[in-house]
N, C-alpha and C. Protein backbone atom coordinates (compact mmCIF):
# COMPACT_ATOMS: atom_id res chain seq x y z
N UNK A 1 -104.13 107.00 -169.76
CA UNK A 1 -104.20 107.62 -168.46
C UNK A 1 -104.17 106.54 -167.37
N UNK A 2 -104.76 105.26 -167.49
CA UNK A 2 -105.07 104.38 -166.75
C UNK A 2 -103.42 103.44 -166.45
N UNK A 3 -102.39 103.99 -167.51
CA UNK A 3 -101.40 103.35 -167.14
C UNK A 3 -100.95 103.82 -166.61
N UNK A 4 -100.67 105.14 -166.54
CA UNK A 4 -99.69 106.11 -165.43
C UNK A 4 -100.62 105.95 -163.92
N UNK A 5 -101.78 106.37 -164.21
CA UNK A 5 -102.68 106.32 -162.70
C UNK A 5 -102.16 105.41 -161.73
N UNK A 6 -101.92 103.73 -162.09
CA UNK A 6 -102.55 102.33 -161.25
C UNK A 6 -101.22 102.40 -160.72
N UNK A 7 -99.66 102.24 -161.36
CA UNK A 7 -98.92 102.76 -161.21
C UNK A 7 -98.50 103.23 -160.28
N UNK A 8 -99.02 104.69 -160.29
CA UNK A 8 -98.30 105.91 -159.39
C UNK A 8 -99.38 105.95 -158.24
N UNK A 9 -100.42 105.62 -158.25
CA UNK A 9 -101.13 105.42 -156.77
C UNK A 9 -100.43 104.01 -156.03
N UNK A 10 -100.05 102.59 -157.02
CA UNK A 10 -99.21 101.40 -156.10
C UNK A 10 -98.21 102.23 -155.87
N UNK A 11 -97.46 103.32 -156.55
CA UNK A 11 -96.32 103.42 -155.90
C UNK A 11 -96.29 104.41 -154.42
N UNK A 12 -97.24 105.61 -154.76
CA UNK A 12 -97.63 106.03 -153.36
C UNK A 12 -98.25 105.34 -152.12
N UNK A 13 -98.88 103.93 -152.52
CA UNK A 13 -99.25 102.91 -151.43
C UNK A 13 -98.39 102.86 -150.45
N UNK A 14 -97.33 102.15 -151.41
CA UNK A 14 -96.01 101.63 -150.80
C UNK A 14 -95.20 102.95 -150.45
N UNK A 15 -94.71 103.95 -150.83
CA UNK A 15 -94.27 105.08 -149.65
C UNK A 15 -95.18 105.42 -148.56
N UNK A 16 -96.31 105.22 -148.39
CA UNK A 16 -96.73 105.62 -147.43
C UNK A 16 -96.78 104.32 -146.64
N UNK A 17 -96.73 103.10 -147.05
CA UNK A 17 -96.58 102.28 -145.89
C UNK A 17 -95.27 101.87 -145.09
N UNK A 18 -94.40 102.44 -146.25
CA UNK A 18 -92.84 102.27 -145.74
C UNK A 18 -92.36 103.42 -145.07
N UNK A 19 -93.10 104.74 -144.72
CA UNK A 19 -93.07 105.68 -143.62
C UNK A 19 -94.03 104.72 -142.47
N UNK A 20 -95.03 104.70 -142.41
CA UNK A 20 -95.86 103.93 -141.24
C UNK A 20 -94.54 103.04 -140.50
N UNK A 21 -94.10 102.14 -141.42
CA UNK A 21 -93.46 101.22 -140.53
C UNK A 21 -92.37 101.71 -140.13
N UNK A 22 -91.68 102.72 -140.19
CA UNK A 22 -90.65 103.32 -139.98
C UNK A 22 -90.65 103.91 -138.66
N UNK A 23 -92.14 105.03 -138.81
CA UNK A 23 -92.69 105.42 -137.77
C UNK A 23 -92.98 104.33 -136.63
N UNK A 24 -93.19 103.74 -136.49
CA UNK A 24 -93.93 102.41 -135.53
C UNK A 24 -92.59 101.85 -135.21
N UNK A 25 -91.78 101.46 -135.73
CA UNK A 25 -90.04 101.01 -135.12
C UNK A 25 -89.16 102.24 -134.60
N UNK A 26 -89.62 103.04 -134.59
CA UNK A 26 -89.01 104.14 -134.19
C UNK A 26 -89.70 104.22 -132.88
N UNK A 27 -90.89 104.17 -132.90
CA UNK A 27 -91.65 104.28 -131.41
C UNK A 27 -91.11 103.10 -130.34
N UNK A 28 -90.87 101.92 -130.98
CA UNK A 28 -90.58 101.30 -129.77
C UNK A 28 -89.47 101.17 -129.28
N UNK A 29 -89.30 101.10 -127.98
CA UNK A 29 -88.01 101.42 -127.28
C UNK A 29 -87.74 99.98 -126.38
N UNK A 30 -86.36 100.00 -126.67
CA UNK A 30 -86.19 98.81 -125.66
C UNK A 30 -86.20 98.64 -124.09
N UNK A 31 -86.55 97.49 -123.72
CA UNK A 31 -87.58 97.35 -122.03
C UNK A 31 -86.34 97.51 -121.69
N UNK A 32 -85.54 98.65 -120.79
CA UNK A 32 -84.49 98.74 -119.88
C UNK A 32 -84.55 96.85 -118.76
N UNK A 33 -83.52 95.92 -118.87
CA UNK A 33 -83.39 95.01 -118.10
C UNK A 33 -83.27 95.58 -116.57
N UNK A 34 -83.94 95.10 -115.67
CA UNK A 34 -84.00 95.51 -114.37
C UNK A 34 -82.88 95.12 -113.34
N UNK A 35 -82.47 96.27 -112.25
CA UNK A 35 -81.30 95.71 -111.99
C UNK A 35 -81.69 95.17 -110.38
N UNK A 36 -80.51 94.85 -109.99
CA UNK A 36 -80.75 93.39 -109.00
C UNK A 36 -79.46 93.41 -108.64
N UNK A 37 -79.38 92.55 -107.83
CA UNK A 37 -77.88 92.16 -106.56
C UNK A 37 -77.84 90.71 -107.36
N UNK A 38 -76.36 90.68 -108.00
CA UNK A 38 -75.63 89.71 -108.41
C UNK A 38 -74.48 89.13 -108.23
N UNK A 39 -74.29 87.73 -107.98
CA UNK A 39 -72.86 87.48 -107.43
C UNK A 39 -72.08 87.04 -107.89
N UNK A 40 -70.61 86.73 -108.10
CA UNK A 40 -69.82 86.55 -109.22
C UNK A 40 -68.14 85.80 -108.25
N UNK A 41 -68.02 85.05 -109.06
CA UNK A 41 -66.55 84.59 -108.86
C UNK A 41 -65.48 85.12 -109.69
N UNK A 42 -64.19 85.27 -109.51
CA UNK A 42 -62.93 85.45 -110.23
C UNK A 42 -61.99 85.09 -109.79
N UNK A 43 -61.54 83.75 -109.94
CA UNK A 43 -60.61 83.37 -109.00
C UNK A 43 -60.99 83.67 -108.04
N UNK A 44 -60.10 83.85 -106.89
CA UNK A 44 -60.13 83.92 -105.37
C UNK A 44 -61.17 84.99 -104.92
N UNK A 45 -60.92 85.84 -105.79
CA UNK A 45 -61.99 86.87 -105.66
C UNK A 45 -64.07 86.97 -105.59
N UNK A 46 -64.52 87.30 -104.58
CA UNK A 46 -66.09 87.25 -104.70
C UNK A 46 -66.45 88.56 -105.25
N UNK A 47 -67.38 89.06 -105.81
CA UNK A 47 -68.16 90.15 -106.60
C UNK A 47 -69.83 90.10 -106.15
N UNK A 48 -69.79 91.25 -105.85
CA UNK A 48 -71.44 91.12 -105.28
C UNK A 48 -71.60 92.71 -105.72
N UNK A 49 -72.50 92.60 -106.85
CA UNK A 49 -73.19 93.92 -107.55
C UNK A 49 -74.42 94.01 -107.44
N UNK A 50 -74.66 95.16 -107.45
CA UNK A 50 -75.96 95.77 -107.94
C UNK A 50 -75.96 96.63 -109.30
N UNK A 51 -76.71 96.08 -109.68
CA UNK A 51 -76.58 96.87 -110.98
C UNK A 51 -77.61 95.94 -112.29
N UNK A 52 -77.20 95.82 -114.05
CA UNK A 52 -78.30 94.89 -114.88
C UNK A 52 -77.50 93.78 -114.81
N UNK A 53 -77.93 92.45 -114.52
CA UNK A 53 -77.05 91.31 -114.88
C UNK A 53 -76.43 90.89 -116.25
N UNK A 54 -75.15 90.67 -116.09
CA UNK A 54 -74.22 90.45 -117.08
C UNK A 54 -73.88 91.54 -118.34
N UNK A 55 -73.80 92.70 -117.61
CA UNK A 55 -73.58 94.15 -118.31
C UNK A 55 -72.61 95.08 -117.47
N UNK A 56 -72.12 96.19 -118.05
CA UNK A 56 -71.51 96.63 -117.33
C UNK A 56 -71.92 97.82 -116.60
N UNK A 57 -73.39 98.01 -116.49
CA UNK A 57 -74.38 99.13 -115.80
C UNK A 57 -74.54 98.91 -114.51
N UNK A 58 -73.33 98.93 -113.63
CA UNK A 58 -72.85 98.68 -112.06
C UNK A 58 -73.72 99.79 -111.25
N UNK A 59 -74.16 99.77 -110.36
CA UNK A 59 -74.18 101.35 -109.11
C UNK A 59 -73.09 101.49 -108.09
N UNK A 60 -73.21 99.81 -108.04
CA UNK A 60 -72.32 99.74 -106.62
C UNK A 60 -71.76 98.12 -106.92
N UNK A 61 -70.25 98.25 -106.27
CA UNK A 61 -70.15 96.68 -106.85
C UNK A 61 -69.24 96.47 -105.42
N UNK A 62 -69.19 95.69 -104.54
CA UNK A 62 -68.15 94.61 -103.31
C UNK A 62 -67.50 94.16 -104.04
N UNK A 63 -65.92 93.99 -103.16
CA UNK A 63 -65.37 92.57 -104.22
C UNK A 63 -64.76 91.68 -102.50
N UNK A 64 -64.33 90.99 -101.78
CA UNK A 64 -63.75 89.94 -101.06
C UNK A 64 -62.56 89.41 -101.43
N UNK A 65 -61.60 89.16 -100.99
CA UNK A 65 -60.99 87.55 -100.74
C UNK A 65 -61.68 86.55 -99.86
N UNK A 66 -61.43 85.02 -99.94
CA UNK A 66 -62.14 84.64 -99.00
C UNK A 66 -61.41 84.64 -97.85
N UNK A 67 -62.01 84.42 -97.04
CA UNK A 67 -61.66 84.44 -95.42
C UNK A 67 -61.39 85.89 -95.27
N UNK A 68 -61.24 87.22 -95.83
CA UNK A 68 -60.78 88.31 -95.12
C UNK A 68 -62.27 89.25 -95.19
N UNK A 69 -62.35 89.61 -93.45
CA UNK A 69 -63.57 89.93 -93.60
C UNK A 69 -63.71 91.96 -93.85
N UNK A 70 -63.27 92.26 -94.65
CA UNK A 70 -62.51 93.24 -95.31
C UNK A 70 -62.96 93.63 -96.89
N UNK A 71 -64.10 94.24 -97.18
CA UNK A 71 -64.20 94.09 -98.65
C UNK A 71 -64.47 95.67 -99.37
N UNK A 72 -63.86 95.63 -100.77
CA UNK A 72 -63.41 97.18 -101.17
C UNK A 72 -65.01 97.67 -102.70
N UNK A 73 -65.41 98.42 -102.30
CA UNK A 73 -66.46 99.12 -102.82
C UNK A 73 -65.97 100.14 -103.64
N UNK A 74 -67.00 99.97 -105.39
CA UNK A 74 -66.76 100.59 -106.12
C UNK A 74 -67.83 101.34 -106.34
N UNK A 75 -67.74 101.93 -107.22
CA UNK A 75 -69.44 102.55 -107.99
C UNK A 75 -70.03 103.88 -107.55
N UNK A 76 -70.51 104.31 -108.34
CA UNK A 76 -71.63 105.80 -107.99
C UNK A 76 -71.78 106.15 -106.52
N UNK A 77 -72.59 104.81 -106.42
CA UNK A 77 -73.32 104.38 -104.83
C UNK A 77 -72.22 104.29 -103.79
N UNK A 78 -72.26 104.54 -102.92
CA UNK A 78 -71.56 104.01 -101.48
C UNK A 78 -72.22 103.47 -100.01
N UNK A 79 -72.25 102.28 -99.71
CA UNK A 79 -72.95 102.67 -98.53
C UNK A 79 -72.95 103.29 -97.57
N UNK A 80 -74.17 104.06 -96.98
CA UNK A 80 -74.45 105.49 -96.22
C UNK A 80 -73.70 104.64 -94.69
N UNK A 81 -72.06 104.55 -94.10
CA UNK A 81 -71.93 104.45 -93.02
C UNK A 81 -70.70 104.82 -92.58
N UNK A 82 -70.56 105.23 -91.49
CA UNK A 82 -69.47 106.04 -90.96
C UNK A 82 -67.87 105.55 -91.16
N UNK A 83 -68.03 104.23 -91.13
CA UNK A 83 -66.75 103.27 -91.00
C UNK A 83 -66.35 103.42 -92.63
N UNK A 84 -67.03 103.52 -93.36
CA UNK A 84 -66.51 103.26 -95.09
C UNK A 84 -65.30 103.82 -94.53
N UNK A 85 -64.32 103.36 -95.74
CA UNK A 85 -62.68 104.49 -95.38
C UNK A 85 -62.82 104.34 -97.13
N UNK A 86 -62.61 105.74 -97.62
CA UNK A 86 -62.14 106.12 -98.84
C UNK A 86 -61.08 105.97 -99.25
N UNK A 87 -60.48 105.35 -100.75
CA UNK A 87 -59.55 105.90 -100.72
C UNK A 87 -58.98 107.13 -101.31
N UNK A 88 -57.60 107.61 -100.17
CA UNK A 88 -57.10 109.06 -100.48
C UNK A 88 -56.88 109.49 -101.81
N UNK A 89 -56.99 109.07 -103.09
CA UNK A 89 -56.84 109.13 -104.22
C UNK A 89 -57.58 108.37 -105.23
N UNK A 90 -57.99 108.87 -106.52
CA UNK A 90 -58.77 108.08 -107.05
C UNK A 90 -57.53 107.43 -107.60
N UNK A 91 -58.17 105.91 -108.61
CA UNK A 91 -57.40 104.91 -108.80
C UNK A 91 -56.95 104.99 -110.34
N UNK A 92 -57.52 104.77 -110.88
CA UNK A 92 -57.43 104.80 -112.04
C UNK A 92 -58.63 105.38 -113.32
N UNK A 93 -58.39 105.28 -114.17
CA UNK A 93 -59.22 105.52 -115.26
C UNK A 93 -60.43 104.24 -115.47
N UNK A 94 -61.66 104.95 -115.23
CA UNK A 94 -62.79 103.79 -115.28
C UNK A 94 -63.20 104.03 -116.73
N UNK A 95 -62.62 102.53 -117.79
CA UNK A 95 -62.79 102.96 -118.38
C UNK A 95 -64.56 102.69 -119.21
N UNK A 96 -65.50 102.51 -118.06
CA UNK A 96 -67.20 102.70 -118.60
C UNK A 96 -67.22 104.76 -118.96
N UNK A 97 -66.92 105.03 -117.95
CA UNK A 97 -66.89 106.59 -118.08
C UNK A 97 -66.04 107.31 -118.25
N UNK A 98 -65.19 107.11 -118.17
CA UNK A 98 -64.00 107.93 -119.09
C UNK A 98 -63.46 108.64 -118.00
N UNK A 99 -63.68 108.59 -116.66
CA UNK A 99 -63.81 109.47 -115.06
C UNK A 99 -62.85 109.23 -114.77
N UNK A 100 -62.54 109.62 -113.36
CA UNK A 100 -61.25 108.66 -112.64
C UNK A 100 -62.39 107.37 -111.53
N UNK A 101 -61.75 106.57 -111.28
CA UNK A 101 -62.58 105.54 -110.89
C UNK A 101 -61.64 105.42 -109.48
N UNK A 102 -63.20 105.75 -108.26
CA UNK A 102 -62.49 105.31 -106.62
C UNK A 102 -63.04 104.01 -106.33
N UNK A 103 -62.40 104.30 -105.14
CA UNK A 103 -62.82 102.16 -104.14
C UNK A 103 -62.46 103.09 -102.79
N UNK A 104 -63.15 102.85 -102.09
CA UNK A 104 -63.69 102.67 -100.60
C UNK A 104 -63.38 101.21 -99.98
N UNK A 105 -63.07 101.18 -98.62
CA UNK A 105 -63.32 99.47 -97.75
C UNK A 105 -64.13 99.90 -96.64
N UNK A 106 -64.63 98.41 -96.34
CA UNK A 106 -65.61 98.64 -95.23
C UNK A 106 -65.46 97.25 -94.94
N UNK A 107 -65.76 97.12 -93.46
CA UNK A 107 -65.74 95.40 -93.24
C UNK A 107 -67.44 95.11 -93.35
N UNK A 108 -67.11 93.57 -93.78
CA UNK A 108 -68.38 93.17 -93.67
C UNK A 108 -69.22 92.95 -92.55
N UNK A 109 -68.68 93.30 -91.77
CA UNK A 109 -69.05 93.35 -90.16
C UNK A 109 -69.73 94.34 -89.79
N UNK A 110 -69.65 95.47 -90.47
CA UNK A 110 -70.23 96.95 -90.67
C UNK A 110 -71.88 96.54 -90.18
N UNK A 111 -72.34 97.28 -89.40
CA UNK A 111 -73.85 97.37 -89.30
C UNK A 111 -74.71 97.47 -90.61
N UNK A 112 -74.25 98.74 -91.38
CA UNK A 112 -75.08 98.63 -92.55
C UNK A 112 -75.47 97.24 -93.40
N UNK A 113 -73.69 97.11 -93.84
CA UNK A 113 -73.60 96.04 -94.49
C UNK A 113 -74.72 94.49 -93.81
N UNK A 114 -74.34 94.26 -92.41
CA UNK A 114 -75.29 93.22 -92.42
C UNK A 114 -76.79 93.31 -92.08
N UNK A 115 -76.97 95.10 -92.36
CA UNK A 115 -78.44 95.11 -92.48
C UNK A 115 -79.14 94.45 -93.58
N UNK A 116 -78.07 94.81 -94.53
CA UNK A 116 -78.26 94.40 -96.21
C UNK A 116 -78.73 92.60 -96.06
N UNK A 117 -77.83 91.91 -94.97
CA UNK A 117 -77.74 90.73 -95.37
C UNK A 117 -79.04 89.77 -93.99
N UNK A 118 -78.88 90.74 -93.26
CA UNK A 118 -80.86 90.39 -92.51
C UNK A 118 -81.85 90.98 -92.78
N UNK A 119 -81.82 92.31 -93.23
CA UNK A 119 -83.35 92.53 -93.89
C UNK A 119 -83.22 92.59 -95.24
N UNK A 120 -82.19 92.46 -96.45
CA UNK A 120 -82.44 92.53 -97.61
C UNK A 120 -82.68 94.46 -97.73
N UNK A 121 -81.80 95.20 -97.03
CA UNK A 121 -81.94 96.80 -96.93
C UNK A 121 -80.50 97.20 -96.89
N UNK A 122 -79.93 98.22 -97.93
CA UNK A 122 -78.83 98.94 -97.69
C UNK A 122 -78.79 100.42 -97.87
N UNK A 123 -78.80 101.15 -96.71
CA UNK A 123 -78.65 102.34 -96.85
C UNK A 123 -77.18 102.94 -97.73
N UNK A 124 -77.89 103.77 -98.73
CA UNK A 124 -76.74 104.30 -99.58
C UNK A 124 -76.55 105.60 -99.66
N UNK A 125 -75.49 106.03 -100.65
CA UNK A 125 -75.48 107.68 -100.64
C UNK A 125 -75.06 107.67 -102.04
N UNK A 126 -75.36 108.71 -102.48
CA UNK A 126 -74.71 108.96 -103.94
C UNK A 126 -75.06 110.69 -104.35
N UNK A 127 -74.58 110.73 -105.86
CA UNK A 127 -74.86 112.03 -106.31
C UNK A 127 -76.21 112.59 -105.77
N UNK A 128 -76.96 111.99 -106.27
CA UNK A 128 -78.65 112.15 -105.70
C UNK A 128 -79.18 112.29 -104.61
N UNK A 129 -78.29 111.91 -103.56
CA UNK A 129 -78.81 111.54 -102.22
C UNK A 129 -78.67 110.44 -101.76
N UNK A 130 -79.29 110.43 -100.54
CA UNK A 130 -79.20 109.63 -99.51
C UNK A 130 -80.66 108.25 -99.73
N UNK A 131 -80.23 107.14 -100.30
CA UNK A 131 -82.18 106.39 -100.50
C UNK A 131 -81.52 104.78 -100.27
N UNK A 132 -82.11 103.70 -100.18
CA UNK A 132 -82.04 102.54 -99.71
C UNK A 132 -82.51 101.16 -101.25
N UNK A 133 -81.23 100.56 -101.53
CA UNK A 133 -81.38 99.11 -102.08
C UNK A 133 -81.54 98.17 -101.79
N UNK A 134 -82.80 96.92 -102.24
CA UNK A 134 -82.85 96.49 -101.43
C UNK A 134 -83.01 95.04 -102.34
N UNK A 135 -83.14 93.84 -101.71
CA UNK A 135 -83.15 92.66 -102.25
C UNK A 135 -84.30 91.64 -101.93
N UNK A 136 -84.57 90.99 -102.96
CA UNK A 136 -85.47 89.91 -103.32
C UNK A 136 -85.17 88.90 -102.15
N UNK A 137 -85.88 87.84 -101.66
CA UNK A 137 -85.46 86.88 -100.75
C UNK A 137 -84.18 85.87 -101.56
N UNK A 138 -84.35 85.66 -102.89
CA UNK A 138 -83.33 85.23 -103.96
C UNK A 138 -82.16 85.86 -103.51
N UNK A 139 -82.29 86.92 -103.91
CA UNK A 139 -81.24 88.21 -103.72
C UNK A 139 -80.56 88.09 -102.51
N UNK A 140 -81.10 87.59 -101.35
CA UNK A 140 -80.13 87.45 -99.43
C UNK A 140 -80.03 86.81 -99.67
N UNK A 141 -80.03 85.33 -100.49
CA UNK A 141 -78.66 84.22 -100.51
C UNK A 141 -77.82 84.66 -100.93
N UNK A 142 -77.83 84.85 -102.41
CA UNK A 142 -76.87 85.09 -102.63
C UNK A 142 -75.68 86.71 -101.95
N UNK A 143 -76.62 87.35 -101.20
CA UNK A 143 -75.78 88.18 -100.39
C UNK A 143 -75.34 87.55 -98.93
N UNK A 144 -76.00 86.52 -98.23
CA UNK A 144 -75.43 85.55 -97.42
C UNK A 144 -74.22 84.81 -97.70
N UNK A 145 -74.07 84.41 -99.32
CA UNK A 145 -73.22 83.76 -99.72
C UNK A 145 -71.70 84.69 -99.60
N UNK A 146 -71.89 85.30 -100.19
CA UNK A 146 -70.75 86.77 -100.40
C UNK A 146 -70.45 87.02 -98.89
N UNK A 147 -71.39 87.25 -98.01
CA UNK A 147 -70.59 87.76 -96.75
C UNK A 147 -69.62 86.09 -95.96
N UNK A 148 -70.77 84.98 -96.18
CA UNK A 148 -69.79 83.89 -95.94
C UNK A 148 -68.36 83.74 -96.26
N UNK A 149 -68.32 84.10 -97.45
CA UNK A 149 -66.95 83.60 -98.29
C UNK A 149 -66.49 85.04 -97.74
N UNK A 150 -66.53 85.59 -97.51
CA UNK A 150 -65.41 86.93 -97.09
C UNK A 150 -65.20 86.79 -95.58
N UNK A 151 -65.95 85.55 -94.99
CA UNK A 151 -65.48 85.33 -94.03
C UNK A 151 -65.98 85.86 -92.53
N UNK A 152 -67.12 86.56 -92.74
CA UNK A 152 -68.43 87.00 -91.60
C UNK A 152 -69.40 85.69 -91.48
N UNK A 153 -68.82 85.44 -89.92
CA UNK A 153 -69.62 84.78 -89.84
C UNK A 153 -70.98 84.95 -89.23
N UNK A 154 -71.30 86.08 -89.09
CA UNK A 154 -72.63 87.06 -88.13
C UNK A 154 -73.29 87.45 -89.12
N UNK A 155 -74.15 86.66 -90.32
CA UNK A 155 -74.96 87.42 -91.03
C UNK A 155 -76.40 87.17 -90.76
């Protein structure tokens, strides 16, 4: 009796500890990376996102040439200001969402825009509504930087 017993209780040990741990990795969930205003080169091109760094979980993304103070907006988000100009058609296939994917321009000269870049505040709009992004003192260089290179010199 004592051989089947020692046995079949080690072996129920071990199923029940190999549910526990199963259970317990199942509970934990990964820390969502926090998102932030990031700036980016591509060739000639400047990139100034919001969104997780070095992923493709954008809200809102600028892009520049330098010197043209002229820059075209992508993403969910738009900033909340009268001057944005849409464009009349969406562009292409975005392919994060499978959607059609628009771009908007706005100069960087825009009030909003260099609210963003003296108080670290951008009024936005999106599906959700109307609410405000905003940036770290880190965060207005590198959005100082972006409006420089696009060629505003009033930030």
């Amino acid at each position: 009796m004592l051989k089947i017993a020692i046995p079949a209780v080690a072996a129920l040990g071990l199923i029940a500890f190999a549910a526990r741990s199963q259970a317990t990795d199942a509970d934990v969930q990964p820390v969502a990376a926090p998102m932030g205003w990031h700036l980016s080169h591509e060739g000639s091109l400047a990139k100034l996102a919001y969104g997780v760094e070095n992923s493709d979980q954008l809200a809102l993304m600028m892009t520049c040439e330098r010197g043209h103070a002229q820059a075209t907006v992508y993403g969910e988000v738009q900033p909340a200001s009268p001057r944005l100009v849409k464009a009349s058609m969406s562009t292409a296939i975005d392919p994060l969402s499978g959607g059609l994917a628009s771009e908007a321009r706005i100069s960087v000269r825009d009030p909003a825009l260099q609210r963003l870049a003296r108080n670290g505040r951008l009024p936005v709009e999106a599906e959700a509504g109307a609410f405000e992004l905003t940036a770290t003192p880190g965060e207005r260089r590198l959005i100082s930087d972006f409006f420089a290179y696009c060629g505003s010199d009033r930030v």
